[in-house]
Protein backbone atom coordinates (compact mmCIF):
# COMPACT_ATOMS: atom_id res chain seq x y z
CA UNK A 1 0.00 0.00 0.00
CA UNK A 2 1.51 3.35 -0.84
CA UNK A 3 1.52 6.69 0.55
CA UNK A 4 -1.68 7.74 -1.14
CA UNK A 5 -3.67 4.71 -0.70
CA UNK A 6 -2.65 5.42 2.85
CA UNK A 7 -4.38 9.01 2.62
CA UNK A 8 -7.03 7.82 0.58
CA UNK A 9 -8.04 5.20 3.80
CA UNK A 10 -7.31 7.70 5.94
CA UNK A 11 -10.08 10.61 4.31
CA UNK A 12 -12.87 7.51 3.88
CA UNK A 13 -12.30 7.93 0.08
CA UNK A 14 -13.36 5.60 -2.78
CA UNK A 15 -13.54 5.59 -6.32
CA UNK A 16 -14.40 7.34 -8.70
CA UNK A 17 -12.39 10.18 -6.10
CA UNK A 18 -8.66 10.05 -6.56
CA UNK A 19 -6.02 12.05 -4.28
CA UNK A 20 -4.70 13.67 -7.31
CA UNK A 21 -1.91 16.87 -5.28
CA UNK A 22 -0.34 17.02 -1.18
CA UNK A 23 1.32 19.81 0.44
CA UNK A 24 2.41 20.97 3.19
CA UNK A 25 2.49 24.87 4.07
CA UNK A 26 4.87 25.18 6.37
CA UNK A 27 4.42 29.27 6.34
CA UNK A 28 1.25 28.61 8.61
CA UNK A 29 1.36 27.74 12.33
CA UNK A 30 -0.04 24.81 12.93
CA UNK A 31 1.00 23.86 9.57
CA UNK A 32 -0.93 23.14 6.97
CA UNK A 33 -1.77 19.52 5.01
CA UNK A 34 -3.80 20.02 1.94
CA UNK A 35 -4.85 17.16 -0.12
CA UNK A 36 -6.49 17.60 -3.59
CA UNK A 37 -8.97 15.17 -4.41
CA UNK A 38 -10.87 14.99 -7.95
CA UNK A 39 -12.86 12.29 -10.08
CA UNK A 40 -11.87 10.48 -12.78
CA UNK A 41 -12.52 12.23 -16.20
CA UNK A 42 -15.57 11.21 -17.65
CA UNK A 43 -17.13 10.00 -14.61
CA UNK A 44 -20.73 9.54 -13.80
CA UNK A 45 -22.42 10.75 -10.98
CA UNK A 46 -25.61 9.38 -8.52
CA UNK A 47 -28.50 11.75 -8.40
CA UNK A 48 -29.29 12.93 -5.30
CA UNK A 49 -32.57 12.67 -5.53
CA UNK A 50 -33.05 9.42 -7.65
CA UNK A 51 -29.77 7.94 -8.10
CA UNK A 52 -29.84 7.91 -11.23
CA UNK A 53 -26.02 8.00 -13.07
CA UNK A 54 -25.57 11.49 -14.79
CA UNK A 55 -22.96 13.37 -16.16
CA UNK A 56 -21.21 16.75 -14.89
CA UNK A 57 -23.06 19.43 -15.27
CA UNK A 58 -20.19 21.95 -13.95
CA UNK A 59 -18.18 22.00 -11.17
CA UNK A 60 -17.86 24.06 -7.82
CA UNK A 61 -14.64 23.99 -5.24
CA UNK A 62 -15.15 23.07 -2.04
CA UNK A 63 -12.97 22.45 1.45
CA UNK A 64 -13.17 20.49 4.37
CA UNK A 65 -10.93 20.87 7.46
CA UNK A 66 -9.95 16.89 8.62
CA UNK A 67 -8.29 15.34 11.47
CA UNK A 68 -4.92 16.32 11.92
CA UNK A 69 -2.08 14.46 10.52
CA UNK A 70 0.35 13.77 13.36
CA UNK A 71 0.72 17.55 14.76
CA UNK A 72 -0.51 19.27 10.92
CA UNK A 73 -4.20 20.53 10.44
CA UNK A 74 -5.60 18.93 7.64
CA UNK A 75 -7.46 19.94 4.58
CA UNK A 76 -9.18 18.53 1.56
CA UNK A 77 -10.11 20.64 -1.59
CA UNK A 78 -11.90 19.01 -4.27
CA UNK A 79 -14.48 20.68 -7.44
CA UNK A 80 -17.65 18.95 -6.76
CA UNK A 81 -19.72 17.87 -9.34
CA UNK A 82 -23.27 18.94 -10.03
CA UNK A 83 -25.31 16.70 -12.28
CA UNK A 84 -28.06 17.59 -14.76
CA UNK A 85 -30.76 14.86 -14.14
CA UNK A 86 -33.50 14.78 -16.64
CA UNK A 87 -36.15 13.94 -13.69
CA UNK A 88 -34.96 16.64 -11.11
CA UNK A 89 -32.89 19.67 -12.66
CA UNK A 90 -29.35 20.65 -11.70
CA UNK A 91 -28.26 18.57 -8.01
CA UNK A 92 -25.06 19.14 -6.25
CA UNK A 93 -23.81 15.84 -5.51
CA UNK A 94 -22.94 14.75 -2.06
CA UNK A 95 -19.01 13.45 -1.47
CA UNK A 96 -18.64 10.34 0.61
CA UNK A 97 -16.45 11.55 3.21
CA UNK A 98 -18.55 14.97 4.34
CA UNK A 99 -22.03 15.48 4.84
CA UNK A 100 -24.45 17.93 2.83
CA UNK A 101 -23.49 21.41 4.20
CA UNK A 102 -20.40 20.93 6.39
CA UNK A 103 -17.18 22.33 6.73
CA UNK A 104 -15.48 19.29 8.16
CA UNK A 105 -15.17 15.42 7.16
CA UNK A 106 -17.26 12.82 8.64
CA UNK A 107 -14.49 11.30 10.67
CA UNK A 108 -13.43 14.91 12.18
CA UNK A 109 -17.34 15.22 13.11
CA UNK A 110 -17.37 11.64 14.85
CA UNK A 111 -14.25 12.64 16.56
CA UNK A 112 -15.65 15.51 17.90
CA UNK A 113 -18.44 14.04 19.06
CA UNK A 114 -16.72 11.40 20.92
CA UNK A 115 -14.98 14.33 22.69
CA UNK A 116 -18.17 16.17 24.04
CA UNK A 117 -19.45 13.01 25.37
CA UNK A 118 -16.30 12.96 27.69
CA UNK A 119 -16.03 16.78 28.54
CA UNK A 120 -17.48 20.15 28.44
CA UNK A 121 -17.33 21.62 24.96
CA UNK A 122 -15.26 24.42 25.26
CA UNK A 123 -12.89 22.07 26.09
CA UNK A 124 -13.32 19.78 23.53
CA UNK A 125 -13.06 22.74 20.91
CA UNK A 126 -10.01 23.84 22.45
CA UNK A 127 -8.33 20.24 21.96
CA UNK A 128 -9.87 19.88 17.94
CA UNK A 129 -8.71 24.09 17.76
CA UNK A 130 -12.08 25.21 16.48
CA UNK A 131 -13.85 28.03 18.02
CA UNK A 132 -17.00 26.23 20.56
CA UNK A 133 -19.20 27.81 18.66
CA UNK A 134 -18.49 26.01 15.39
CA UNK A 135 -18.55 22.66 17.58
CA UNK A 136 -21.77 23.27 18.95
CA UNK A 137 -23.16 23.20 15.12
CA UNK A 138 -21.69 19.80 14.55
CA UNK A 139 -23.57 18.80 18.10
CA UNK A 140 -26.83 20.42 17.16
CA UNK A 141 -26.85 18.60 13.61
CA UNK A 142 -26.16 15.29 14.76
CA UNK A 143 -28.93 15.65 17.93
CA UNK A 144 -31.60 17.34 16.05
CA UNK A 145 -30.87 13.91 13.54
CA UNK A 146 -31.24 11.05 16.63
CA UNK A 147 -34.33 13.41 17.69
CA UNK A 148 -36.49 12.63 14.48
CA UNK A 149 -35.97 8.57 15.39
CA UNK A 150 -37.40 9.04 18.51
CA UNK A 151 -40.15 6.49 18.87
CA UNK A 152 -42.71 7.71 21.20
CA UNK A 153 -46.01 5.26 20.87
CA UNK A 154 -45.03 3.53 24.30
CA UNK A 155 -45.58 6.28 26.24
CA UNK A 156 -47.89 5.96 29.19
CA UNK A 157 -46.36 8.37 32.03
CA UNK A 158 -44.60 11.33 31.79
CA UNK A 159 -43.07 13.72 34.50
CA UNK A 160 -42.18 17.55 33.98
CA UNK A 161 -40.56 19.77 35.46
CA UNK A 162 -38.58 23.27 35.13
CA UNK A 163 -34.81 23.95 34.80
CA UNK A 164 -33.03 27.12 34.52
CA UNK A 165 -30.85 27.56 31.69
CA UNK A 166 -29.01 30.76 33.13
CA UNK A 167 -29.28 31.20 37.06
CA UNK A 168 -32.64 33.04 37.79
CA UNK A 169 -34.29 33.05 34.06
CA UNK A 170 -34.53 31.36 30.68
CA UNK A 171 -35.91 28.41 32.02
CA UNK A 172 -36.98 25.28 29.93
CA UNK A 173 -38.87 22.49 31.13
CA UNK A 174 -37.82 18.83 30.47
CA UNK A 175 -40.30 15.75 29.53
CA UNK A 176 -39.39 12.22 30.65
CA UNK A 177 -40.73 9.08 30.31
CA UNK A 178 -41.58 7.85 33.94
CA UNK A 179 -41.58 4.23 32.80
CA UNK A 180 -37.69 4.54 31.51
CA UNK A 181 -34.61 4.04 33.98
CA UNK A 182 -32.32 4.50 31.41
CA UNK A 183 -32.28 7.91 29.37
CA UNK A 184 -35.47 8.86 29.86
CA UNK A 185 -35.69 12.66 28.55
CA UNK A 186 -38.32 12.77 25.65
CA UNK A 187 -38.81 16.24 25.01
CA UNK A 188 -37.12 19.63 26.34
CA UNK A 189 -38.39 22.85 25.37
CA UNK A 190 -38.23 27.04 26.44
CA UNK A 191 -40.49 28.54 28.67
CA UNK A 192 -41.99 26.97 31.96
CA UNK A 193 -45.85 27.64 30.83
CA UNK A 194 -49.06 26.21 29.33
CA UNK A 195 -47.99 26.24 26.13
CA UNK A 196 -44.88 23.62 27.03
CA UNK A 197 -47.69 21.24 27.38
CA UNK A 198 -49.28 22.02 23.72
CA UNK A 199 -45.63 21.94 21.83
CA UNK A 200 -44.74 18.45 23.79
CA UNK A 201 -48.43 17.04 22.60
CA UNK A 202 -47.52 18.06 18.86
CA UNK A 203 -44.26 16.52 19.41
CA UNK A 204 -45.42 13.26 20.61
CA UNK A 205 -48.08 13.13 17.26
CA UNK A 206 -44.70 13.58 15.63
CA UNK A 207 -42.78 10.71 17.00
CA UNK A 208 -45.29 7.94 16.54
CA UNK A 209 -47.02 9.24 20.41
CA UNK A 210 -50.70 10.63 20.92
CA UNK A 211 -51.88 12.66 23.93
CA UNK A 212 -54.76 10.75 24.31
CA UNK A 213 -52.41 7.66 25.02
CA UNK A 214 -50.88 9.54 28.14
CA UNK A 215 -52.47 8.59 31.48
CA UNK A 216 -50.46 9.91 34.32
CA UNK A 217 -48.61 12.90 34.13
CA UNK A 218 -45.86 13.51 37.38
CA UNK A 219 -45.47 17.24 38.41
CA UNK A 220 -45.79 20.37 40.91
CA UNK A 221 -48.64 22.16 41.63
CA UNK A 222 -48.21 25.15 38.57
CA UNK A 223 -51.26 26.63 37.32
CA UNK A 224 -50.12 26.83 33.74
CA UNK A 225 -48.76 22.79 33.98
CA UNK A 226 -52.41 22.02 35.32
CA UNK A 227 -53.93 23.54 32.88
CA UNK A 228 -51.59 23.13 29.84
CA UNK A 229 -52.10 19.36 31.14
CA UNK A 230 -56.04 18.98 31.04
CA UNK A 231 -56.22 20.88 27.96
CA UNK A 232 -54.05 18.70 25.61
CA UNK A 233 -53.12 15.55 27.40
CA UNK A 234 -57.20 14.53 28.08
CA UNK A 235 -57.21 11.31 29.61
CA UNK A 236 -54.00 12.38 31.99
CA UNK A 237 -54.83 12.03 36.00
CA UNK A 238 -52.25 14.47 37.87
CA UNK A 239 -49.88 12.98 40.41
CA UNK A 240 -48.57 15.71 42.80
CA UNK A 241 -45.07 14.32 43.86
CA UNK A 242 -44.10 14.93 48.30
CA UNK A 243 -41.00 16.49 47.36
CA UNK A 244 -42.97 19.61 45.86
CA UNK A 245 -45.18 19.64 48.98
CA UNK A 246 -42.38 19.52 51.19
CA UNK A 247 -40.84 22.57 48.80
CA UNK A 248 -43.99 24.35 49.22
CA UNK A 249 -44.06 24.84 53.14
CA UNK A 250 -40.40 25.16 53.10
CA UNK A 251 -40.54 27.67 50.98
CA UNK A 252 -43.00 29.52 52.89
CA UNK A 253 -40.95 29.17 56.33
CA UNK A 254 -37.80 30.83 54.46
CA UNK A 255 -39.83 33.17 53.65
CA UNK A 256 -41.85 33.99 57.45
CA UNK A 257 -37.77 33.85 58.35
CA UNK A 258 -36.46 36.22 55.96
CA UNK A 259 -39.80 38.73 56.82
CA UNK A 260 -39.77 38.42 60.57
CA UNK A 261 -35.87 38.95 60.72
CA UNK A 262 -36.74 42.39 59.38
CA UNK A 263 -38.44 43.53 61.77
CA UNK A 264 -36.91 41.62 65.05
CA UNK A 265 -33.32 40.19 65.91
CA UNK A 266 -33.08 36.28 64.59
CA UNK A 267 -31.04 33.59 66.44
CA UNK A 268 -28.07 33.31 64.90
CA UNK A 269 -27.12 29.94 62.56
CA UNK A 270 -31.07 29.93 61.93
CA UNK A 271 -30.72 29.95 58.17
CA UNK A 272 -30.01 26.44 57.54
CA UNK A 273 -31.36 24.86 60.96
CA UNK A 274 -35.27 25.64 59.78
CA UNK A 275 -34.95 23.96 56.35
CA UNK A 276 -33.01 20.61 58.18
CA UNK A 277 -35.14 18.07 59.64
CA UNK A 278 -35.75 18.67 63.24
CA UNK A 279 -33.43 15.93 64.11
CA UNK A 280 -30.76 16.04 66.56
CA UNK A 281 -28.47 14.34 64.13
CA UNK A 282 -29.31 16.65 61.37
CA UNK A 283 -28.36 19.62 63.16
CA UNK A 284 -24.89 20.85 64.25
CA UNK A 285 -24.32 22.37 67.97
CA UNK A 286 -24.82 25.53 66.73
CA UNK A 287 -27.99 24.98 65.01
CA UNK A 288 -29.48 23.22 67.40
CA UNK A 289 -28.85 26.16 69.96
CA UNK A 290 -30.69 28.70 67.50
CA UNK A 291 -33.21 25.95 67.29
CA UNK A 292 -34.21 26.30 71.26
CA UNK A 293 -34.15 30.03 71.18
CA UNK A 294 -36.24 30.26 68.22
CA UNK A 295 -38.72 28.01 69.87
CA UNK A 296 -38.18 29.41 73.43
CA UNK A 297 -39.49 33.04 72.09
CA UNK A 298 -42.59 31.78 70.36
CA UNK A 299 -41.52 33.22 67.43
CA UNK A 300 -43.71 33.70 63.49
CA UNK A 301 -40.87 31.42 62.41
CA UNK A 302 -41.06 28.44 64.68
CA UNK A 303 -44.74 28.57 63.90
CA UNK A 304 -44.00 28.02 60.42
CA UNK A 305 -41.12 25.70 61.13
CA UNK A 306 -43.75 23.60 63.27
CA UNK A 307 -46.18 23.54 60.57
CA UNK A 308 -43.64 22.33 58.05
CA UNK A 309 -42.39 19.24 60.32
CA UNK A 310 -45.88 18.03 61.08
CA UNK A 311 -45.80 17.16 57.27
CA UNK A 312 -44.22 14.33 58.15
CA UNK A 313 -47.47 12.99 59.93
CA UNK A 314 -49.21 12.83 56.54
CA UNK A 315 -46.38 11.36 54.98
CA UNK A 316 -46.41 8.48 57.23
CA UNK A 317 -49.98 7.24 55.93
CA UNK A 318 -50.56 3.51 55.10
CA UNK A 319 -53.02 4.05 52.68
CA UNK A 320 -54.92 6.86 50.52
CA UNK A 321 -58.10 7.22 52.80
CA UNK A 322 -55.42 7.57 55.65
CA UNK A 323 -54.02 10.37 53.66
CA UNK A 324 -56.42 12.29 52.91
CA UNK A 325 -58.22 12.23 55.90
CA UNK A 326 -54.66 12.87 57.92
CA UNK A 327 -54.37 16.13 54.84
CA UNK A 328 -57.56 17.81 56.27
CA UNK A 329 -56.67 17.20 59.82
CA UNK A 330 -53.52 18.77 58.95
CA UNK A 331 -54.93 21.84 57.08
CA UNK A 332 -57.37 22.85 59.73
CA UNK A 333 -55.02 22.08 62.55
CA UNK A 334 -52.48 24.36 60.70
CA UNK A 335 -55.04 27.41 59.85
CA UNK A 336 -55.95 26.82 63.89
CA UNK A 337 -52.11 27.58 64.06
CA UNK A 338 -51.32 30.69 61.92
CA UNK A 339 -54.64 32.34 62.54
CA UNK A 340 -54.60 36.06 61.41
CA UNK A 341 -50.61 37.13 61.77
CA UNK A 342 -49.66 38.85 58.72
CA UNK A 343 -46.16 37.26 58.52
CA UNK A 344 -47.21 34.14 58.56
CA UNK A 345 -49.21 34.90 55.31
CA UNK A 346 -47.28 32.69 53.14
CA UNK A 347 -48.02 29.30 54.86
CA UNK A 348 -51.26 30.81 54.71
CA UNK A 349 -50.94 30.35 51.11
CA UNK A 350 -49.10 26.86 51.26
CA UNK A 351 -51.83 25.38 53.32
CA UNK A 352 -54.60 26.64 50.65
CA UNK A 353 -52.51 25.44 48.21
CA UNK A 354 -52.36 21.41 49.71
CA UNK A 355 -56.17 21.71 50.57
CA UNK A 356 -56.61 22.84 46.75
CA UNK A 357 -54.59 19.97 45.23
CA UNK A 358 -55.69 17.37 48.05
CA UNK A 359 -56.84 14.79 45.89
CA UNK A 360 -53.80 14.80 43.42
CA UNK A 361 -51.47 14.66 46.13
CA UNK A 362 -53.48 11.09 47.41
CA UNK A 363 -52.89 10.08 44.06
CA UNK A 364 -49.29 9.50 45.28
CA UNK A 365 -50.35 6.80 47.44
CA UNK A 366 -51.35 4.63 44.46
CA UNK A 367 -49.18 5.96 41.71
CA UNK A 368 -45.63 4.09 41.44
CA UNK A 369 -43.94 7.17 39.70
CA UNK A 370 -41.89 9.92 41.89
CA UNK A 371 -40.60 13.52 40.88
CA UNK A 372 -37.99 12.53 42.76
CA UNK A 373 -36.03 11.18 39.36
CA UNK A 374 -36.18 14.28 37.24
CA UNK A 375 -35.10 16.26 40.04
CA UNK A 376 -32.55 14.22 40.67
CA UNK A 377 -31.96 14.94 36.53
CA UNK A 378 -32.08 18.63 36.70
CA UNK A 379 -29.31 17.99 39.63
CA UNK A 380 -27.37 16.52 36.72
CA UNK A 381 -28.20 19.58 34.13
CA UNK A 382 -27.31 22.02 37.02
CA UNK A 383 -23.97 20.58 37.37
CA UNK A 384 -23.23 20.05 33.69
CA UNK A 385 -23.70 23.95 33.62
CA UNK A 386 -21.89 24.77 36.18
CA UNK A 387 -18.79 22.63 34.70
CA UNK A 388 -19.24 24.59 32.07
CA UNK A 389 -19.56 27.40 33.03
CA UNK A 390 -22.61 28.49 31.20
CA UNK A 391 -24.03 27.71 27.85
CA UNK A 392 -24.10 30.32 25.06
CA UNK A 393 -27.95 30.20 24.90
CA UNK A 394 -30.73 28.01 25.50
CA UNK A 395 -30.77 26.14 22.24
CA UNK A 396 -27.43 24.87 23.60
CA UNK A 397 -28.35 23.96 26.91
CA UNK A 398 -31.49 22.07 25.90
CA UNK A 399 -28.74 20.30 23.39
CA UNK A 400 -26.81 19.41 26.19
CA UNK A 401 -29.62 17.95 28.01
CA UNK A 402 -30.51 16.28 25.28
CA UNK A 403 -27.23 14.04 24.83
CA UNK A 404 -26.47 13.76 28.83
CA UNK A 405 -30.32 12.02 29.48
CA UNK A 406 -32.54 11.13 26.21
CA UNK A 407 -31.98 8.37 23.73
CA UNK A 408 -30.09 10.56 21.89
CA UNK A 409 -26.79 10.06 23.51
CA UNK A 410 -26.90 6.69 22.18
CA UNK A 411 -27.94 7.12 18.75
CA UNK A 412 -24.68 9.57 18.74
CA UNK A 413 -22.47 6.87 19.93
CA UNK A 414 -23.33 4.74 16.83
CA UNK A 415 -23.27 8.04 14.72
């Protein structure tokens, strides 16, 4: 095998292509490998669209950066063919080794992909030397192409849920498949409102789903997911996971804290102690001094605080009657509780808010599905931002969640 049938494997290039010129510019730092590749004279070309064999029409020159050779940046020039079919017109044809569009060869795009999979992108791009932003096209092509073979007409359960793409806005809100263990992400999309729920119904009619086929949907207590919910997903019963009612009243208490230390002097290490379960072994020495103060001066805040760990009673239910009957207990006992004090107006709000949703939130004592998994995803997506440090915008982000948690990142690692 010689030296061009060597650089011929190498570039994923067959007949009727021929390496026809090589040089390297050693003026340029990195330097510079360019190959010239043409077809041999009188060849005939596939039709795009048919397949048909045609002849040139003209020609038009084209370049594609490559994996390096050794330490050299790599190039490939070659005048492209288009083909006058009689069926379809005037087609550019496509060249084995790159796809339709791209400024890099197949084998640079896999390579790069295998990269991002391992590390954060900007770190990636730095190790291929192109800019992240250039990277982040080759991602987007090659997940926007596993998206369209998602198969969706298995879906029974979802859960939703909000993340933030930039810390305090630009949220999107993720779809999984509750049924899934194993990359369960099925849709991700801007916005944290009603019409999240309409987009994700088209989607599923485009992936072989129907809304009508979804019959449990997993989520918190948001007006525009409850309504975006019974509006396109008809036959979905609501299952209103602990964890948001437990984020609910605690919630509120930071809140009664933060209020109340306005206007009177606060125990000092109170911050976290409230939001720990009241545990002696959850609490350090410290906390658990600012603990028996807060409760020794009868306090707005140890009201709340009291409130919040007598959730635990309805927790503790065997079954659903238990529950709910234990949830108005609870309520009324509560109201009892806060009465009229104007600080303690948002557990005010928290206990309306469980007496409003009571029957959804029995619904966890028969359903088998938990919030408690894409929480524990948008833990992941948190992270993968913060590592980093950021994502250019949100199309990027929901990328990213697309190849760390949906179907996608396996489709990519057979890409």
């Amino acid at each position: 095998m010689d030296g061009n049938e060597i650089l011929l494997l190498g570039l994923g290039i067959q007949s009727p292509w021929q390496l026809m010129d090589q040089r390297l510019d050693t003026e340029k730092t990195p330097h510079e490998l360019h190959l010239e590749v043409k077809a041999e004279r009188g060849s005939k070309y596939a039709c795009p669209a048919c397949g048909k064999a045609c002849s040139a029409h003209d020609f038009q020159d084209k370049t594609w950066r490559h994996l390096n050779f050794f330490q050299h940046h790599c190039y490939v020039h070659a005048s492209v063919p288009r083909v006058k079919c009689p069926e379809h017109g005037v087609r550019q044809v496509e060249v084995p080794w790159a796809r339709k569009g791209s400024a890099f060869t197949l084998l640079f795009e896999q390579a790069a992909l295998t990269l991002v999979r391992e590390m954060p992108v900007n770190a990636a791009a730095r190790i291929i030397e192109i800019t992240d932003k250039r990277l982040w096209r080759i991602i987007e092509h090659y997940v926007a192409k596993a998206i369209a073979k998602f198969d969706l007409s298995s879906v029974r359960a979802i859960g939703l849920d909000e993340t933030a793409s930039k810390r305090g806005h630009n949220y999107v809100t993720v779809f999984i498949d509750m049924e899934k263990r194993h990359e369960p992400v099925l849709f991700v999309t801007p916005g944290k409102g009603k019409e999240t729920l309409k987009e994700f119904a088209e989607f599923l009619k485009g992936h072989q789903g129907a809304p009508d086929r979804i019959l449990e949907v997993v989520c918190d207590m948001s007006p525009a997911f409850l309504s975006g919910v019974a509006e396109e997903l008809p036959n979905a019963e609501i299952t209103v996971d602990w964890f948001h009612i437990v984020q609910t009243f605690t919630r509120a208490l930071d809140e009664v804290r933060k209020q109340e230390g306005q206007v009177k002097p606060l125990p000092k290490h109170l911050r976290w102690a409230v939001l720990k379960r009241g545990e002696v072994d959850h609490l350090t020495t410290n906390q658990l001094k600012a603990m028996a103060e807060l409760l020794d001066q009868g306090l707005d805040t140890a009201t709340a605080w009291r409130i919040k760990e007598r959730l635990r009673w309805i927790r503790l239910a065997k079954t659903p009657q238990a529950a709910r009957w234990r949830i108005t207990r609870f309520v009324n006992y509560a109201m009892e509780l806060v009465g009229e004090g104007a600080l303690l107006e948002p557990v005010r709000k928290a206990l309306t808010t469980l007496a409003n949703h009571a029957e959804r939130v029995v619904r966890r004592w028969t359903s088998t599905y938990t919030n408690a998994r894409i929480e524990g995803l948008n833990s992941l997506f948190q992270a993968a931002r913060a590592r980093a440090r950021g994502y250019r915008n949100t199309k990027t982000f929901m990328t990213m969640i697309y190849m760390i948690a949906s179907p996608a990142g396996s489709i990519l690692k057979s890409t």
